[in-house]
N, C-alpha and C. Protein backbone atom coordinates (compact mmCIF):
# COMPACT_ATOMS: atom_id res chain seq x y z
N UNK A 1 -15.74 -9.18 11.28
CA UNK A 1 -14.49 -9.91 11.40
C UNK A 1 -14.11 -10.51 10.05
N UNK A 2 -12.83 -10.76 9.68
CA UNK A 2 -12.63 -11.52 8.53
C UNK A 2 -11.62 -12.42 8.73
N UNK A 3 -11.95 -13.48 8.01
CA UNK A 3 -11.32 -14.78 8.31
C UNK A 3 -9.63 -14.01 7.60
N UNK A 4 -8.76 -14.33 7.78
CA UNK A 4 -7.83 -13.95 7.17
C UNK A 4 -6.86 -15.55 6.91
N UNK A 5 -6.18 -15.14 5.48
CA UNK A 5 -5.44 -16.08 5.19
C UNK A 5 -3.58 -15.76 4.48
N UNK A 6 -2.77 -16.61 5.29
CA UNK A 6 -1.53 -15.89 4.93
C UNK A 6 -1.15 -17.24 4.03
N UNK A 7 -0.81 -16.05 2.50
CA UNK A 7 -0.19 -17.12 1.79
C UNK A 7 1.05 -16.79 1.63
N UNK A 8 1.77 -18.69 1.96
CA UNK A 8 3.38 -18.88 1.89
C UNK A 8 3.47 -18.43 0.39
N UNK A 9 4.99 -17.79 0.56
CA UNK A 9 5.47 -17.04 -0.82
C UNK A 9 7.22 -17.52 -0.62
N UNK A 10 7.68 -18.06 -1.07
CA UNK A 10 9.46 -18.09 -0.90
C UNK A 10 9.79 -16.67 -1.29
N UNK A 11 10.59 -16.35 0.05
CA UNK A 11 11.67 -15.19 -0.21
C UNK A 11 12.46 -15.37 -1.02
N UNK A 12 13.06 -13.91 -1.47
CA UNK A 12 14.24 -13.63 -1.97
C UNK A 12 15.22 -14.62 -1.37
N UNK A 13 16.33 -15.15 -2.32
CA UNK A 13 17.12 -15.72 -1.61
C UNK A 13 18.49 -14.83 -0.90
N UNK A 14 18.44 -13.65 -1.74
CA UNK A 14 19.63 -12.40 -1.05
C UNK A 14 19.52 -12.12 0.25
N UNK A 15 17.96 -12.44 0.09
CA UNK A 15 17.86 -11.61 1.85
C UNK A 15 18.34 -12.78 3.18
N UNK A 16 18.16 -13.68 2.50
CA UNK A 16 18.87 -15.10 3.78
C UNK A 16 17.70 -15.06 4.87
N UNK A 17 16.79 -15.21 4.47
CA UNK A 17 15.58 -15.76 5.42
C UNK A 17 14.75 -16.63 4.95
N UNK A 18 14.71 -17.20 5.56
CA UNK A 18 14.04 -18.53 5.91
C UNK A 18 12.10 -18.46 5.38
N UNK A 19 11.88 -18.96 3.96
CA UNK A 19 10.32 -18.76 3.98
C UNK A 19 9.45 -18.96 5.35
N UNK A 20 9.31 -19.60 6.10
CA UNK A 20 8.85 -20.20 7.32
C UNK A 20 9.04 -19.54 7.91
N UNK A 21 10.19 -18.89 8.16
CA UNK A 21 10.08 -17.31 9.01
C UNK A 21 9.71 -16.14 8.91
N UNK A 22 8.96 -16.35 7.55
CA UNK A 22 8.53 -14.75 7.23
C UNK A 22 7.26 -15.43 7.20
N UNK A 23 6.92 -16.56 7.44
CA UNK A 23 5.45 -17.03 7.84
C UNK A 23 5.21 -16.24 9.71
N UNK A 24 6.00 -16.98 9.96
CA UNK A 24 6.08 -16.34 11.52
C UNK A 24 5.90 -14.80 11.68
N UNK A 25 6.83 -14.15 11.16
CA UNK A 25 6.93 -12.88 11.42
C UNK A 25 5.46 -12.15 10.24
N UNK A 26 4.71 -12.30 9.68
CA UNK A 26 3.74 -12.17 9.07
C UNK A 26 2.35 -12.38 10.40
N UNK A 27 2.66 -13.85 10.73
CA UNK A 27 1.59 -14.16 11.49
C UNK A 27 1.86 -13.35 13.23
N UNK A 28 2.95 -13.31 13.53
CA UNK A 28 3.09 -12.22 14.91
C UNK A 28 2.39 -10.82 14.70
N UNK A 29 2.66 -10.18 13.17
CA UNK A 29 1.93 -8.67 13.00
C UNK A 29 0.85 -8.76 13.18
N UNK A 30 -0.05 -10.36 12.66
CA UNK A 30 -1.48 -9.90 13.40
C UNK A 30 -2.26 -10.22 14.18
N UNK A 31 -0.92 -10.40 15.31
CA UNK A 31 -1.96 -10.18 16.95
C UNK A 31 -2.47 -9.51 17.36
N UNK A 32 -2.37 -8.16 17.12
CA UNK A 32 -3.15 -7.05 17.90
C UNK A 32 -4.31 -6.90 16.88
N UNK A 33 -4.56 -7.30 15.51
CA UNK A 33 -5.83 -6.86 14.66
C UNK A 33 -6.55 -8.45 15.24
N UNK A 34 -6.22 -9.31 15.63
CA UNK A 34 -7.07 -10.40 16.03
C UNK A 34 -7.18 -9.46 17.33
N UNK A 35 -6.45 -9.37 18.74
CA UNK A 35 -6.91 -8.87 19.53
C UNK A 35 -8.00 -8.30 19.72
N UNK A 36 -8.10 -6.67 18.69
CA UNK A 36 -8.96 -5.66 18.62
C UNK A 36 -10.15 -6.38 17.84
N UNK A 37 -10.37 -7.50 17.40
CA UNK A 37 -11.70 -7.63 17.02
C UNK A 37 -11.65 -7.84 15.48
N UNK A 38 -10.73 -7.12 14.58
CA UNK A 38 -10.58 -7.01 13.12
C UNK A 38 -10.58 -8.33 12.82
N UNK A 39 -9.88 -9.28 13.16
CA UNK A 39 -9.67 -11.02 12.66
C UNK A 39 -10.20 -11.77 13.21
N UNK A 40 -10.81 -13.05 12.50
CA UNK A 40 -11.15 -13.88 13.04
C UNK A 40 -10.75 -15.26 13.28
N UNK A 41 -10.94 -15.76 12.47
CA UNK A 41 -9.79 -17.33 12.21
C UNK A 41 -8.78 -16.44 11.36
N UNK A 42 -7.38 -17.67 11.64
CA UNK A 42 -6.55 -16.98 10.70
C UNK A 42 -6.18 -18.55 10.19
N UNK A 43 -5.18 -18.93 9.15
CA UNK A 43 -4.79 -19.80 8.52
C UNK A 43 -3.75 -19.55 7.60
N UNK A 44 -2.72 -20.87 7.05
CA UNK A 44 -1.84 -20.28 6.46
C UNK A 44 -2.14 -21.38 5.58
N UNK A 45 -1.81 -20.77 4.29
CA UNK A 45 -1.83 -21.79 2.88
C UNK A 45 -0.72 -21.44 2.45
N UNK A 46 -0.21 -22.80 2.21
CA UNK A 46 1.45 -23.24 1.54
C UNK A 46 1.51 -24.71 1.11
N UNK A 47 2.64 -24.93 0.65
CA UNK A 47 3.28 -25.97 0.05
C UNK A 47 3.08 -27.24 1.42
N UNK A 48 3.33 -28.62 0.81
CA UNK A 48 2.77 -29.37 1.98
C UNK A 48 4.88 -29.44 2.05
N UNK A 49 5.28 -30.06 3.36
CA UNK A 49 6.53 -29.93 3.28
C UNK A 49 7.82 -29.06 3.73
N UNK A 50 6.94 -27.96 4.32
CA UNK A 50 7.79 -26.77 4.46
C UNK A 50 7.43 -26.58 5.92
N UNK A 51 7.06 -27.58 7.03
CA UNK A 51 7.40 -27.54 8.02
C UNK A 51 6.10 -26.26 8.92
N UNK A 52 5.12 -25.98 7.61
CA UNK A 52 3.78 -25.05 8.19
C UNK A 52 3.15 -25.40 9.35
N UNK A 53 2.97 -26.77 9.21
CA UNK A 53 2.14 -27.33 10.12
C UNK A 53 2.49 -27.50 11.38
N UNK A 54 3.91 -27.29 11.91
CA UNK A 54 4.52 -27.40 12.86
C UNK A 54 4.22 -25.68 13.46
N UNK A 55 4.20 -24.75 12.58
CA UNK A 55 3.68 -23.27 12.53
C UNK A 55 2.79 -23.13 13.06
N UNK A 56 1.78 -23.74 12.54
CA UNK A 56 0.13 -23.36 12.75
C UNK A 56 -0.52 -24.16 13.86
N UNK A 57 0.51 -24.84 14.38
CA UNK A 57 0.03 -25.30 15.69
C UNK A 57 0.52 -24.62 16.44
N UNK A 58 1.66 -24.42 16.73
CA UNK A 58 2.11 -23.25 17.74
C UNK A 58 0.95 -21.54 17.67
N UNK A 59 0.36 -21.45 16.36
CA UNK A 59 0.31 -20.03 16.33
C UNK A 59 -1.21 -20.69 16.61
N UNK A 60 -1.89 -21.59 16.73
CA UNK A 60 -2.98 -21.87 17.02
C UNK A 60 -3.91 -21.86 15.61
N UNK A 61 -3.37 -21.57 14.63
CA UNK A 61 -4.25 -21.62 13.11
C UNK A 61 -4.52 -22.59 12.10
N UNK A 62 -5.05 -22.57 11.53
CA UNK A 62 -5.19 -23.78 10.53
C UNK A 62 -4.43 -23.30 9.61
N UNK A 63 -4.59 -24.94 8.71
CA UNK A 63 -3.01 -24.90 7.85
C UNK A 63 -3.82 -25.54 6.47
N UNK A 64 -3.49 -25.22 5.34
CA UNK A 64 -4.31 -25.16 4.27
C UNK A 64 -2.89 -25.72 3.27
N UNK A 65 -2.72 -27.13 3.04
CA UNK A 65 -1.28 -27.36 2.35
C UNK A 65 -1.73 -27.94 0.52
N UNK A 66 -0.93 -28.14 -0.05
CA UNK A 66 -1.63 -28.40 -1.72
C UNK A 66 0.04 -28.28 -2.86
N UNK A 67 -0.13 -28.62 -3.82
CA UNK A 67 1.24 -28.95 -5.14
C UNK A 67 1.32 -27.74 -5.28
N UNK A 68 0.22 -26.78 -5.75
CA UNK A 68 0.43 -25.87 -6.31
C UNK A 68 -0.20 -24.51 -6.04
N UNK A 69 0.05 -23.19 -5.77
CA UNK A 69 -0.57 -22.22 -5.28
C UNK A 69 -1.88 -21.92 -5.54
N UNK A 70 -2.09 -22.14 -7.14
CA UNK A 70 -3.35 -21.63 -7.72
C UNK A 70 -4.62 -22.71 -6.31
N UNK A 71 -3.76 -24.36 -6.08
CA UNK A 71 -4.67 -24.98 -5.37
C UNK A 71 -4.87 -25.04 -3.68
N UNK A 72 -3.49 -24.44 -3.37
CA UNK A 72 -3.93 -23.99 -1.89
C UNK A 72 -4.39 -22.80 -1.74
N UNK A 73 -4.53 -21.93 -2.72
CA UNK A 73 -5.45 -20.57 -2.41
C UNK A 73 -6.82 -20.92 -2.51
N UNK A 74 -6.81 -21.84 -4.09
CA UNK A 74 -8.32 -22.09 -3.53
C UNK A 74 -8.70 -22.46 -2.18
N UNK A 75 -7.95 -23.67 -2.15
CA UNK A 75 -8.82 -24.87 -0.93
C UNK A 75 -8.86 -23.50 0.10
N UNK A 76 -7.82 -22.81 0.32
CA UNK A 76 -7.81 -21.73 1.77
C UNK A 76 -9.14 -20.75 1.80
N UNK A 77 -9.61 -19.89 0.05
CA UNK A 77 -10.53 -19.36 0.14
C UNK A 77 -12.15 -20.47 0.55
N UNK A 78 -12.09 -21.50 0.40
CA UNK A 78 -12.94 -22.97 0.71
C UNK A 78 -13.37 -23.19 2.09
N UNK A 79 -12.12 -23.28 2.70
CA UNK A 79 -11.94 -23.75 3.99
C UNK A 79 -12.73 -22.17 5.19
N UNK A 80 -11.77 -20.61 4.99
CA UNK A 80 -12.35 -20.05 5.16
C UNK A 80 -13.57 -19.79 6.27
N UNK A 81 -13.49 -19.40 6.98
CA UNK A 81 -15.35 -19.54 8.16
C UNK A 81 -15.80 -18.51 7.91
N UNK A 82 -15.50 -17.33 7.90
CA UNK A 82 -16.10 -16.11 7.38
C UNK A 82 -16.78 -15.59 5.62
N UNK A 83 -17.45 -14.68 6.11
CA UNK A 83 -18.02 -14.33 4.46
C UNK A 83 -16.83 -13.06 3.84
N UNK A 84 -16.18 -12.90 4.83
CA UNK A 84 -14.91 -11.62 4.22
C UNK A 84 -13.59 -12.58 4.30
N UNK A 85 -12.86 -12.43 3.62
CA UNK A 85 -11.68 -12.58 3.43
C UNK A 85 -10.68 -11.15 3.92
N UNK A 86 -9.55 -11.53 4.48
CA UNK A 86 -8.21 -11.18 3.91
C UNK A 86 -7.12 -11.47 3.86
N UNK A 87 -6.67 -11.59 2.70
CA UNK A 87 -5.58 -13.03 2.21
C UNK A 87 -4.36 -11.64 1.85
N UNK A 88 -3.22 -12.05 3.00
CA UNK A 88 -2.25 -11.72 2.99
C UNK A 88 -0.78 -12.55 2.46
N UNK A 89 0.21 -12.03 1.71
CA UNK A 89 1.43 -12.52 1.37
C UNK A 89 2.29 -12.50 2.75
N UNK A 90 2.69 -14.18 2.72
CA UNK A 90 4.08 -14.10 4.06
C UNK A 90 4.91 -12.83 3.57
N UNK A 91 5.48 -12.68 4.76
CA UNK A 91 7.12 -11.78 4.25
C UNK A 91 6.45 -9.98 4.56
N UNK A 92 5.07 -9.97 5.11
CA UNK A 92 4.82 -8.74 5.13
C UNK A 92 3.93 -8.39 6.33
N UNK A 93 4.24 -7.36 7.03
CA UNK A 93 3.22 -7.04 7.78
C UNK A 93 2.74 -5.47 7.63
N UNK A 94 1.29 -5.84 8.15
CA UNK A 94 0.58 -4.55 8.14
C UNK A 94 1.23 -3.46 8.97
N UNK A 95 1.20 -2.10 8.27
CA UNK A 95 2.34 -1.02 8.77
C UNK A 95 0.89 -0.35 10.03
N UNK A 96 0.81 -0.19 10.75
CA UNK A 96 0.49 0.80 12.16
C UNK A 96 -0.35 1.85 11.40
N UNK A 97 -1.76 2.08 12.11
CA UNK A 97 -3.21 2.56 11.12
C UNK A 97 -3.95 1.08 10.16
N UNK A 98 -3.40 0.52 10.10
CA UNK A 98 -3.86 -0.89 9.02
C UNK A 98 -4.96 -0.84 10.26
N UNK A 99 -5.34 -1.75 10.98
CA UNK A 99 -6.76 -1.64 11.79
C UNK A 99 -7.52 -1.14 11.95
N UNK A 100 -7.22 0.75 11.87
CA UNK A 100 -8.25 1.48 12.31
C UNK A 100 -8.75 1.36 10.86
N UNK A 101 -7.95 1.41 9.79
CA UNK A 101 -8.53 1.98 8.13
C UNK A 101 -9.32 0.61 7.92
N UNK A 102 -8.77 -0.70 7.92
CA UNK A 102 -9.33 -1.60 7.57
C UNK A 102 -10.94 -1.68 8.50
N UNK A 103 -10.75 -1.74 9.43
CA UNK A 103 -12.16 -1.44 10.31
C UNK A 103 -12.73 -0.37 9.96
N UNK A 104 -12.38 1.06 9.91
CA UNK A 104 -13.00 1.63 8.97
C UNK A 104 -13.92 1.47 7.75
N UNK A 105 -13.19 0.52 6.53
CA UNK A 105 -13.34 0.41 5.23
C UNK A 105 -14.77 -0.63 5.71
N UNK A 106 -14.63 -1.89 6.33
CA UNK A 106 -15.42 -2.93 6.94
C UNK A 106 -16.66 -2.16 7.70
N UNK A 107 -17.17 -0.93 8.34
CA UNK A 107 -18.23 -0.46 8.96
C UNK A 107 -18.63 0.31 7.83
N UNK A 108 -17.91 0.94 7.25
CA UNK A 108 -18.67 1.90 6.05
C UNK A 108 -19.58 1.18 4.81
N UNK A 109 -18.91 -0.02 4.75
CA UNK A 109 -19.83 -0.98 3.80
C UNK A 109 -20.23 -2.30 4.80
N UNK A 110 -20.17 -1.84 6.15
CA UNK A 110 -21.56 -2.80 6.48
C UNK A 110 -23.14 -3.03 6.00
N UNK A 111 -23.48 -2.16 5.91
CA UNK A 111 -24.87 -2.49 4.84
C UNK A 111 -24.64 -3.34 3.90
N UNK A 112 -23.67 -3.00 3.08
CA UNK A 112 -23.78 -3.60 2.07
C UNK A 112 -22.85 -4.86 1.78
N UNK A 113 -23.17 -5.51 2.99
CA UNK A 113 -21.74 -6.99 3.23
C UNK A 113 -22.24 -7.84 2.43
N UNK A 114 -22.75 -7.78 1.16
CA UNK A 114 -23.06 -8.79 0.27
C UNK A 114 -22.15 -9.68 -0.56
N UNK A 115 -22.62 -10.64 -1.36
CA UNK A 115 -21.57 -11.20 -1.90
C UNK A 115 -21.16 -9.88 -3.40
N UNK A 116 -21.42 -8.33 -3.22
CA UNK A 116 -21.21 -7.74 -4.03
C UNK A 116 -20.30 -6.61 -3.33
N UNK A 117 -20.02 -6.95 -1.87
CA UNK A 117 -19.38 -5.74 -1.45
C UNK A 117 -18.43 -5.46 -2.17
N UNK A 118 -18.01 -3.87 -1.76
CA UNK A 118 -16.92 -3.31 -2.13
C UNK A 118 -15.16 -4.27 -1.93
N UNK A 119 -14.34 -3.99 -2.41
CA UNK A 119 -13.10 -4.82 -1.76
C UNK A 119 -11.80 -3.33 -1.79
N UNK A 120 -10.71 -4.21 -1.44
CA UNK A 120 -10.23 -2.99 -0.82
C UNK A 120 -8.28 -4.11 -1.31
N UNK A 121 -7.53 -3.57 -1.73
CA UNK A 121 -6.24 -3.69 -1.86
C UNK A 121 -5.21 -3.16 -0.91
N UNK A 122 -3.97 -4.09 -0.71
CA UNK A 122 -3.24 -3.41 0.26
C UNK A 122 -1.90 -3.60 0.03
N UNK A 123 -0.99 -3.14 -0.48
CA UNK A 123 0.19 -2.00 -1.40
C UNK A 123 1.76 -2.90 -0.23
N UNK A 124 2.45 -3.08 -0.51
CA UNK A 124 3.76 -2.81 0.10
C UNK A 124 4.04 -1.68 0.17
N UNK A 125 4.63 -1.31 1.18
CA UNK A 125 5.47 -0.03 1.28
C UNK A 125 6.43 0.51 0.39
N UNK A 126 6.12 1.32 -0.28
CA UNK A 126 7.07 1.72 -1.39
C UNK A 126 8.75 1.45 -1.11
N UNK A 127 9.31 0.83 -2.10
CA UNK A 127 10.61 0.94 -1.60
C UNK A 127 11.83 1.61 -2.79
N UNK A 128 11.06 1.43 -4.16
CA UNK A 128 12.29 2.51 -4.72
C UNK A 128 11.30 3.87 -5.18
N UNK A 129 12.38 4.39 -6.16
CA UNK A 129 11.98 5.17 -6.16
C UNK A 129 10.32 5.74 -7.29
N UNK A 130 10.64 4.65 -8.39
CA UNK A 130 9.30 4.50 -8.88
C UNK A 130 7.86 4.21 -8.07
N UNK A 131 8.29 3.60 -7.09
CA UNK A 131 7.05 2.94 -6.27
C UNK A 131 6.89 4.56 -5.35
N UNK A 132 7.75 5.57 -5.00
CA UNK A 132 7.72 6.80 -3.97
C UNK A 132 6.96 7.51 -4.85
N UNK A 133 7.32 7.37 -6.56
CA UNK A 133 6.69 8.67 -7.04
C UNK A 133 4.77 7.86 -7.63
N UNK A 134 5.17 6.41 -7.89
CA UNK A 134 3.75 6.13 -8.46
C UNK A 134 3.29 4.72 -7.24
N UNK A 135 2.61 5.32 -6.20
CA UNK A 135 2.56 4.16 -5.23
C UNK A 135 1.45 3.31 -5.65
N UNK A 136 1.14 3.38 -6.61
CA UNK A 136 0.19 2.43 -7.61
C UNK A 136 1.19 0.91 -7.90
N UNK A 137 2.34 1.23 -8.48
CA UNK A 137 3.16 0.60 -8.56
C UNK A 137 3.56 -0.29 -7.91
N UNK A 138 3.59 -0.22 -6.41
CA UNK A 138 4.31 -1.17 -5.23
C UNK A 138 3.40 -2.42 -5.35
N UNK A 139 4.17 -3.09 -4.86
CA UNK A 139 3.66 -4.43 -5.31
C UNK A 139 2.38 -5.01 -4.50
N UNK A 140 1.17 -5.64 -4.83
CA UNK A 140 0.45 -5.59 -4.21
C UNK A 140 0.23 -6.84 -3.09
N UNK A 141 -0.05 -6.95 -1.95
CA UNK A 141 0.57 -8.05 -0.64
C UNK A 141 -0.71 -8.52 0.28
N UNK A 142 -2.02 -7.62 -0.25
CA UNK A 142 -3.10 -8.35 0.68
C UNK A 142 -4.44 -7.45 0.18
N UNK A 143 -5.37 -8.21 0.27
CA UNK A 143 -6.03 -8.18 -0.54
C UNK A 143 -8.02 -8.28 0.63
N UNK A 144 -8.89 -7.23 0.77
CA UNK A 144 -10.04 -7.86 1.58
C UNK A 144 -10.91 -7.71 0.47
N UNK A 145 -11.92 -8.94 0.89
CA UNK A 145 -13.21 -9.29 -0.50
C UNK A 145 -14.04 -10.19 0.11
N UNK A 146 -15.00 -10.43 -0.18
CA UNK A 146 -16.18 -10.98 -0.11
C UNK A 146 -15.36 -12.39 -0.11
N UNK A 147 -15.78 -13.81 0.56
CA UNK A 147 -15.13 -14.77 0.07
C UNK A 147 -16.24 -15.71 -1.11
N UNK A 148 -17.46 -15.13 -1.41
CA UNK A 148 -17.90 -15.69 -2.29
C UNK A 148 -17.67 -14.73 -3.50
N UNK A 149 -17.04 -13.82 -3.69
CA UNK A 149 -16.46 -13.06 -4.73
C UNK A 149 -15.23 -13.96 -5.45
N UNK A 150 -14.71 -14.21 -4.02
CA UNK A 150 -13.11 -15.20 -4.32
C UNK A 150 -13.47 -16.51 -4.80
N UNK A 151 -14.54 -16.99 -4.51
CA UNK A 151 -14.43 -18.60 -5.00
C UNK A 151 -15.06 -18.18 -6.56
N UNK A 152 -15.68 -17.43 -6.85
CA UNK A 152 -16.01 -16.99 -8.49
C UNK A 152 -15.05 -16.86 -9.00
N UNK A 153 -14.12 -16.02 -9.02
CA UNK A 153 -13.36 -15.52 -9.43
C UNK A 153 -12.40 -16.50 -9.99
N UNK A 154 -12.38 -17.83 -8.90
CA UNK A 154 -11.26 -18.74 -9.50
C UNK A 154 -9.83 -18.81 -9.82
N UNK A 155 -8.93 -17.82 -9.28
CA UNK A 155 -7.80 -17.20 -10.01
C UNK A 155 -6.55 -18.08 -9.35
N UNK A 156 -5.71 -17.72 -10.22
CA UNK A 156 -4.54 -19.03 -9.33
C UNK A 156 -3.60 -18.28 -8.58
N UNK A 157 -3.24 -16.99 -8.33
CA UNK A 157 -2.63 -16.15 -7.54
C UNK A 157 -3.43 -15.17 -7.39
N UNK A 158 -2.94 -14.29 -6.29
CA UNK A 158 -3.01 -13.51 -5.44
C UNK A 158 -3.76 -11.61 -6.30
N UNK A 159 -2.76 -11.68 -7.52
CA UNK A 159 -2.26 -10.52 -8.43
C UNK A 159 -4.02 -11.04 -8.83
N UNK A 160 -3.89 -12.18 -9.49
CA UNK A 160 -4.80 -13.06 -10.62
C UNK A 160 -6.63 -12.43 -9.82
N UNK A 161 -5.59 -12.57 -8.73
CA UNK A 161 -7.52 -12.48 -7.49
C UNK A 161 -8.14 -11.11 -7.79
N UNK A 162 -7.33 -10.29 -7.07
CA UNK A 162 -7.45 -8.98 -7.08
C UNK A 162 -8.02 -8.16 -8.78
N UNK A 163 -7.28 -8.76 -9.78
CA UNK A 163 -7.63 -8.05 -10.95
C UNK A 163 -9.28 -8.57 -11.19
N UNK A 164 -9.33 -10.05 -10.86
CA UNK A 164 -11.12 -10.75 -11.13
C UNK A 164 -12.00 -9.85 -9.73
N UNK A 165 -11.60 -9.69 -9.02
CA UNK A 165 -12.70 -9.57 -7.70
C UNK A 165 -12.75 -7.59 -8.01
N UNK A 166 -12.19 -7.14 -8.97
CA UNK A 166 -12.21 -5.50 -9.06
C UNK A 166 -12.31 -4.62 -7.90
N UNK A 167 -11.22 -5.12 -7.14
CA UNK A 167 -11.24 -3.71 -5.70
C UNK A 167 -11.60 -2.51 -6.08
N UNK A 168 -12.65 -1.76 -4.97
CA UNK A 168 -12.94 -0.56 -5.09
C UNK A 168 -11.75 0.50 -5.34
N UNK A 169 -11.16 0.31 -3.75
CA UNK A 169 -10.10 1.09 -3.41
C UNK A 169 -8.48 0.69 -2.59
N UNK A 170 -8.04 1.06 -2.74
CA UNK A 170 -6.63 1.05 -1.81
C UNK A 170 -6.57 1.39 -0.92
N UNK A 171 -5.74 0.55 0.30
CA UNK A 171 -6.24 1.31 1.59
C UNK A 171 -5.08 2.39 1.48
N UNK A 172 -4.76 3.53 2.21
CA UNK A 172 -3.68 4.56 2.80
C UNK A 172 -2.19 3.93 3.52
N UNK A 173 -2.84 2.44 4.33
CA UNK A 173 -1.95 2.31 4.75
C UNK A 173 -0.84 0.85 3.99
N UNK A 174 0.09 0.68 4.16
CA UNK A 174 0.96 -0.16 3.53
C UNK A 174 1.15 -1.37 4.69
N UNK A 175 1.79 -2.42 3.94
CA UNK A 175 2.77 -2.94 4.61
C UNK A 175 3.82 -3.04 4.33
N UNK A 176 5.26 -3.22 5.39
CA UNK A 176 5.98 -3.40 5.12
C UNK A 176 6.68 -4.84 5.53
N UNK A 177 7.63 -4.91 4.20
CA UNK A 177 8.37 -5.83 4.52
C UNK A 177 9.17 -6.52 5.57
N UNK A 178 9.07 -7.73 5.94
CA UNK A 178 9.26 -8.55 7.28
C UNK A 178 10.17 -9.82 6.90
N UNK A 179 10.39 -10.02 5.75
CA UNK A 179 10.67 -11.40 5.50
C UNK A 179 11.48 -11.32 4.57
């Protein structure tokens, strides 16, 4: 199981949605991977102020609030109950196959669930056309790792995490945008 953590991100303002609602619609995509067993606690880290906490009681999760991102990611990788992480960006949900691959990726390096496991990156859905031809490119939105990889690592975003914690691989599947 992995503790998972959704970090608040302010939307675009073109798109006319509501950050707090792409908290919501982030945290609805992963009912069925809590269902099936994939999640365990979930939690959201954001800004104190933005009305989370009113969120994370309804959605039943803990709420991880702080000034500045670099310090609610920490405290969230801190707080945490599990030894895996996966720390997702609001505004996105996992696209359909995300469970089986991620459970996949999670049994194949069961042996080796150390604080050295493998980690694994997870892509937005390509949306122009650079991101169709180099899906390396798309922006990156969630991230699974060891959570004593993450508290080493120290990084103040998300991008910052991923480059210190050196993911093995990418998963196949994307998410797409929600928010």
């Amino acid at each position: 199981m992995l503790s998972t953590i959704v970090l608040y991100e302010m939307t675009d303002p073109s798109r006319r949605i509501d950050p707090a609602e792409s908290v919501v619609r982030t945290l609805s995509s992963l009912v069925k991977a809590n269902v099936e067993g994939l999640l365990g606690d979930v939690a959201i880290a954001g800004p104190a102020a933005q009305g989370l906490g009113f969120i994370a009681d309804h959605a039943g999760c803990g709420l991880i609030e702080a000034t500045d991102e670099a310090e609610w990611l920490r405290r969230a990788i801190e707080a945490a109950r599990g030894p895996h992480l996966f720390l997702l960006r609001s505004g996105f949900a996992p696209q359909a196959g995300f469970i089986e691959e991620a459970g996949d990726f999670i049994k194949a390096r069961s042996a080796s669930l150390s604080d050295r496991a493998p980690t694994a990156l997870l892509r937005a859905a390509p949306e122009t056309f650079i991101e169709r031809v180099f899906p390396n490119a798309a922006p990156l939105v969630g991230l699974i790792a060891s959570r004593q990889r993450c508290l080493e690592a120290s990084a103040g975003r998300l991008a910052a995490l991923a480059r210190c914690v050196t993911p093995a691989t990418t998963l196949r599947t994307h998410a797409r945008r929600v928010g």
